[in-house]
N, C-alpha and C. Protein backbone atom coordinates (compact mmCIF):
# COMPACT_ATOMS: atom_id res chain seq x y z
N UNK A 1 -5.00 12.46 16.09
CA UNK A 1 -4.58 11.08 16.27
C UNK A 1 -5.23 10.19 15.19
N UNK A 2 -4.54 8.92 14.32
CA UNK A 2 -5.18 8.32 13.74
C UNK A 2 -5.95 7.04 14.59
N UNK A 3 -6.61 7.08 13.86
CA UNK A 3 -7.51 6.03 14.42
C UNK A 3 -7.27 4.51 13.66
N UNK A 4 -6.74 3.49 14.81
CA UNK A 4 -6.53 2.17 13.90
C UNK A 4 -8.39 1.33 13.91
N UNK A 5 -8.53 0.90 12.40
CA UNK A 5 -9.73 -0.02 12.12
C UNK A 5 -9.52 -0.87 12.66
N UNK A 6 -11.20 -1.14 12.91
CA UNK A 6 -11.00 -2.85 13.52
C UNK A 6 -10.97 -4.01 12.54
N UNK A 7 -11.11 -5.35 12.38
CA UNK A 7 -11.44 -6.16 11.52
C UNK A 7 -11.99 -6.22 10.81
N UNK A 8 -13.04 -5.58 10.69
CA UNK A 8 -14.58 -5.56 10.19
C UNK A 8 -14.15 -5.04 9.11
N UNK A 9 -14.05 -3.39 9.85
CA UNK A 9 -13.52 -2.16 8.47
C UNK A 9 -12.53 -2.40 7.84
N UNK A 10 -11.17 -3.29 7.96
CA UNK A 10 -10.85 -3.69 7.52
C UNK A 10 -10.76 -4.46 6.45
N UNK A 11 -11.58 -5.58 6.86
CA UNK A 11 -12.26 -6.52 5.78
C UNK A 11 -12.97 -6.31 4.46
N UNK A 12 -13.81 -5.58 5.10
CA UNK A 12 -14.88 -4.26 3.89
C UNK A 12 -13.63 -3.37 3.57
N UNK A 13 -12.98 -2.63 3.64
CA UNK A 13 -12.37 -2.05 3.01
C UNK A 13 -11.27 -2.64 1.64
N UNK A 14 -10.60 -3.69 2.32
CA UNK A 14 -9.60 -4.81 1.57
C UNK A 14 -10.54 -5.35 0.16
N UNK A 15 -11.74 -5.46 0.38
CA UNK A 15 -12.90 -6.32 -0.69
C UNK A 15 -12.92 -5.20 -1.63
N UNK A 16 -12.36 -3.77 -1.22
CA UNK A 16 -12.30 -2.84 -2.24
C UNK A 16 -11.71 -2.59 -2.85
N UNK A 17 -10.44 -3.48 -2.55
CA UNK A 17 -9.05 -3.33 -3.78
C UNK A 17 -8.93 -4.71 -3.93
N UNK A 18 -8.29 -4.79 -5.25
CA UNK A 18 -7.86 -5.72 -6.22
C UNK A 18 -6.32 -6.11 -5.56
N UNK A 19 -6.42 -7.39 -5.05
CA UNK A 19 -5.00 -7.85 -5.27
C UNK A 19 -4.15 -7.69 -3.65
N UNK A 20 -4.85 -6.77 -3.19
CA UNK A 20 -4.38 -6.81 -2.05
C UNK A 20 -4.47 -7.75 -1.12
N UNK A 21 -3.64 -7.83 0.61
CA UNK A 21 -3.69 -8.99 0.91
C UNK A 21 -3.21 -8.39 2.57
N UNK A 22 -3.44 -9.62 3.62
CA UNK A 22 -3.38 -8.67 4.82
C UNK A 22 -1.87 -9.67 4.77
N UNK A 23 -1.20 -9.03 5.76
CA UNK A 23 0.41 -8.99 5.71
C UNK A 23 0.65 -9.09 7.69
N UNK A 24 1.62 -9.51 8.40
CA UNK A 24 1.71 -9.41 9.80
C UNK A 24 1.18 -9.76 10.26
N UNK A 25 0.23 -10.45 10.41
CA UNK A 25 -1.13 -10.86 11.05
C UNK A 25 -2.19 -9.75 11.37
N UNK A 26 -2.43 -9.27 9.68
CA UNK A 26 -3.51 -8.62 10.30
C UNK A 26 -3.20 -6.90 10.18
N UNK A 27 -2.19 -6.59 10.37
CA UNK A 27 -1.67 -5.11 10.82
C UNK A 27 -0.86 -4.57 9.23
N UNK A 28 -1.48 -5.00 8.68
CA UNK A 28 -0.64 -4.52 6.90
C UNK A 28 -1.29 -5.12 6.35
N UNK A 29 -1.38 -4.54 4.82
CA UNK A 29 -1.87 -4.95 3.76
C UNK A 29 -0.56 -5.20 2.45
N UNK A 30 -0.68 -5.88 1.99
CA UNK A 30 0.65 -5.92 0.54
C UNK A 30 -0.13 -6.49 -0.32
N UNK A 31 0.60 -6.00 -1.52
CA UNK A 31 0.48 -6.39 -2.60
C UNK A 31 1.65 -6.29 -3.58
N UNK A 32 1.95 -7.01 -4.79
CA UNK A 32 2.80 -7.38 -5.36
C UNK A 32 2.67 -7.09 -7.41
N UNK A 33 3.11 -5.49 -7.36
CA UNK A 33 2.93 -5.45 -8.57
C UNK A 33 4.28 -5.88 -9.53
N UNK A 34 3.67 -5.86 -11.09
CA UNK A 34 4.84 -6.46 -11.66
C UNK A 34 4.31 -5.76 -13.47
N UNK A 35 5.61 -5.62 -13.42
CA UNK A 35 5.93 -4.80 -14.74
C UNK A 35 6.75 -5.05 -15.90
N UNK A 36 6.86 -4.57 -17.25
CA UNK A 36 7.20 -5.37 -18.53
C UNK A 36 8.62 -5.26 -18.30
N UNK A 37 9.04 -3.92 -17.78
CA UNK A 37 10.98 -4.22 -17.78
C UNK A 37 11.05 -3.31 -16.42
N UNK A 38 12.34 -2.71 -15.94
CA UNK A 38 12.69 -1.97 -14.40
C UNK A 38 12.20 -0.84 -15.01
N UNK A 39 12.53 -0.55 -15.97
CA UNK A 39 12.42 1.19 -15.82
C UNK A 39 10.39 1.52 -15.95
N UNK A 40 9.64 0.63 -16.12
CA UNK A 40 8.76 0.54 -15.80
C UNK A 40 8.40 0.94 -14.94
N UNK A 41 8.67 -0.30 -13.59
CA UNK A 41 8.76 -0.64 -12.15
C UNK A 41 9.29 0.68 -11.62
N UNK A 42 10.10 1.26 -11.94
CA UNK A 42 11.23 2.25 -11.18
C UNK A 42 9.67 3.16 -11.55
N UNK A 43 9.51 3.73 -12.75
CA UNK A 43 8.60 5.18 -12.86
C UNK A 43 7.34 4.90 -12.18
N UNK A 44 6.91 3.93 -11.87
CA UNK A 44 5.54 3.85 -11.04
C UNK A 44 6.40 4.05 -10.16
N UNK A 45 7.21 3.91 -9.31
CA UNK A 45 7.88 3.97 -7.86
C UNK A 45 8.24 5.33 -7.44
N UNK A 46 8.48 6.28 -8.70
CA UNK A 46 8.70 7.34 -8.74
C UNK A 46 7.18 8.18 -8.70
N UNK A 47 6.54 7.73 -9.53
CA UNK A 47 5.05 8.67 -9.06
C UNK A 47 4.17 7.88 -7.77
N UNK A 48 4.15 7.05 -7.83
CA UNK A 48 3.94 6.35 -6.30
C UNK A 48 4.41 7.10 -4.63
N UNK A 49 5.92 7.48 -4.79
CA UNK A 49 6.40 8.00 -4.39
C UNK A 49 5.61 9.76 -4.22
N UNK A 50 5.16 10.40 -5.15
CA UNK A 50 4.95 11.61 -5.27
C UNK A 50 4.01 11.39 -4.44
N UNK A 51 2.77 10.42 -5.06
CA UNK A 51 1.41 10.63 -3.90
C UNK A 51 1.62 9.98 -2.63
N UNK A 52 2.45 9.19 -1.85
CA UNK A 52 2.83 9.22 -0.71
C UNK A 52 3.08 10.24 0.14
N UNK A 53 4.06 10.96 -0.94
CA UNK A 53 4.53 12.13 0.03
C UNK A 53 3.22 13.17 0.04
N UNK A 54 2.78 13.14 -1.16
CA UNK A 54 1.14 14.36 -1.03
C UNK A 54 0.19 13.72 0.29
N UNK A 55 0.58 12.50 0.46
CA UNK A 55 -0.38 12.15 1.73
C UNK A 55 -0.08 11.84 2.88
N UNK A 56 1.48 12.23 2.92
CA UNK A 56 2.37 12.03 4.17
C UNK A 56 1.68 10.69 5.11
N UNK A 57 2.28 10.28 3.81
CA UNK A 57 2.03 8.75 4.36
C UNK A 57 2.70 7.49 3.29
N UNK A 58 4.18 6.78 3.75
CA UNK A 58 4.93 6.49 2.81
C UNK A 58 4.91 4.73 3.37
N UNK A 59 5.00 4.24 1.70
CA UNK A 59 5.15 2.63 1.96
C UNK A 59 6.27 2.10 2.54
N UNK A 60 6.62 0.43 2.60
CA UNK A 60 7.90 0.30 2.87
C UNK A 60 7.40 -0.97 1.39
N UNK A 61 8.67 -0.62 0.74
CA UNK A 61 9.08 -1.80 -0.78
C UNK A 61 9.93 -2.14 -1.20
N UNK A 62 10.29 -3.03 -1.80
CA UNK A 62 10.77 -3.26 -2.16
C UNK A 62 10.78 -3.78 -3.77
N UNK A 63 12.01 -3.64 -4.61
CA UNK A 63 12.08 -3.60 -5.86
C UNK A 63 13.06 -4.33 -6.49
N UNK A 64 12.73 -5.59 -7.25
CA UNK A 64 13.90 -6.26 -7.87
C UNK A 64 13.96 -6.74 -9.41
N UNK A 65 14.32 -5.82 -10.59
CA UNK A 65 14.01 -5.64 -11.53
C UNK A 65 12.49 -5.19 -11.91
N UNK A 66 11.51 -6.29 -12.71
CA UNK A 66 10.43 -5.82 -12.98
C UNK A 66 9.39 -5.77 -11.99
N UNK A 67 9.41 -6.04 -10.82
CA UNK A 67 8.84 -6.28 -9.40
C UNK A 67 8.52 -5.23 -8.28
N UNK A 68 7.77 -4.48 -7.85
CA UNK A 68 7.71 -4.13 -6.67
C UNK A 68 6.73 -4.82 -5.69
N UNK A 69 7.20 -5.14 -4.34
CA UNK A 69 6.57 -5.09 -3.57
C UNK A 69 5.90 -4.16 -2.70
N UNK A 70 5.05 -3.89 -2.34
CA UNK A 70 4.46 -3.36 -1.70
C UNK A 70 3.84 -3.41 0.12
N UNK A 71 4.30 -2.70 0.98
CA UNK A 71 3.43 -2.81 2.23
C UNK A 71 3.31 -1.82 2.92
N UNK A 72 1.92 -1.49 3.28
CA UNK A 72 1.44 -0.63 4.03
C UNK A 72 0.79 -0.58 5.46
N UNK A 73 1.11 0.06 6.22
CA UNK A 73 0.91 0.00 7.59
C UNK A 73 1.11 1.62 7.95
N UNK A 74 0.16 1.94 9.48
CA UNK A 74 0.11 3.07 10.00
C UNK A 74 0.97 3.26 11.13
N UNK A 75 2.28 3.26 11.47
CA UNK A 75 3.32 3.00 12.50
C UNK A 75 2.32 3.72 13.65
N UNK A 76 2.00 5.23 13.23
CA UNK A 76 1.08 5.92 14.56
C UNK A 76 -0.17 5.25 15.12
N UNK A 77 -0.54 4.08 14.66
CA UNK A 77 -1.52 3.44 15.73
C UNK A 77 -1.42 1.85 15.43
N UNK A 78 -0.05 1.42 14.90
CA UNK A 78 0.07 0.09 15.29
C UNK A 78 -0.86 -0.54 14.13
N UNK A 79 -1.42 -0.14 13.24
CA UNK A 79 -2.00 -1.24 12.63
C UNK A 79 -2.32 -0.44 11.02
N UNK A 80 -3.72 -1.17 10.89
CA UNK A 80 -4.51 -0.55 9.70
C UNK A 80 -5.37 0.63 9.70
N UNK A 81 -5.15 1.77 9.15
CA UNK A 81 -5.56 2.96 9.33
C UNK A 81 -6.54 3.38 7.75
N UNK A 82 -7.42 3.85 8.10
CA UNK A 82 -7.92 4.37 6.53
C UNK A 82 -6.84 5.07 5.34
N UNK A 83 -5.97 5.36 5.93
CA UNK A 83 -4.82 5.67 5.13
C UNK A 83 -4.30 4.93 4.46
N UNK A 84 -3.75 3.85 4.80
CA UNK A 84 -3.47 2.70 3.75
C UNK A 84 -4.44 2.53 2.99
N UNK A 85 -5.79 2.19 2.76
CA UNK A 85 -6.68 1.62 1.87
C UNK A 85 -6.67 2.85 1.01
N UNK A 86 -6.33 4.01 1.73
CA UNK A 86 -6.81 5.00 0.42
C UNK A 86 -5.13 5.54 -0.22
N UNK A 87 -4.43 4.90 0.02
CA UNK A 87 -2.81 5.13 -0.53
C UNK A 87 -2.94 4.05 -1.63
N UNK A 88 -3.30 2.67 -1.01
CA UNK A 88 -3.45 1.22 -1.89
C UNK A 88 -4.79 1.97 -2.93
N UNK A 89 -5.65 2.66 -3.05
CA UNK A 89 -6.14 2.73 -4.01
C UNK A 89 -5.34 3.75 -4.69
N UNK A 90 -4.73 4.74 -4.45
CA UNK A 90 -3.85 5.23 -5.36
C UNK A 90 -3.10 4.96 -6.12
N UNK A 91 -2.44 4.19 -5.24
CA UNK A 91 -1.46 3.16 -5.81
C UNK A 91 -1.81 2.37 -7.13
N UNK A 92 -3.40 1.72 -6.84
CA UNK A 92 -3.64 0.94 -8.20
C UNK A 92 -4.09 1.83 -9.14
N UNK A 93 -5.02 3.16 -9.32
CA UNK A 93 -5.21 3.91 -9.93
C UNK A 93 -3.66 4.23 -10.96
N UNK A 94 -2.34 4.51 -10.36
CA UNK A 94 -1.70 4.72 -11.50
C UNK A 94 -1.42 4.38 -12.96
């Protein structure tokens, strides 16, 4: 079972990425990357995509030209799970 964080860990965890932001009140994190043209945007979405699936654990985004949005949430316990913070650091690592 995953285990949803409380506020705290939350908080401390969020201070560990760049750019991120809590989303729902609380129960998601987003962030909003942005890129020089689509096919940019599209190939991060495409390896983004790869380490999601390596961590069976997939965003919901959206993409409109040089833009993706980003949001992460743990549907199996309703909120923020250590999984997101460590997907969102993947995510910026690319």
């Amino acid at each position: 079972m995953i285990q949803k964080l409380d506020r705290t860990e939350c908080d401390s965890a969020l201070q560990a990425l760049d750019g991120w932001t809590y989303s729902r009140d609380g129960d998601a994190i987003t962030k909003t990357y942005k890129f020089k043209s689509f096919v940019m945007a599209f190939g991060w979405m495409s390896s983004a995509a790869i380490l999601a699936e390596k961590a069976d654990h997939h965003p919901e985004w959206f993409n409109v030209y040089n833009r993706v949005d980003v949001t992460l949430t743990t549907h199996d316990c309703d909120g923020l799970s250590a999984r997101d913070f460590a997907l969102a650091k993947k995510f910026d690592a690319i």
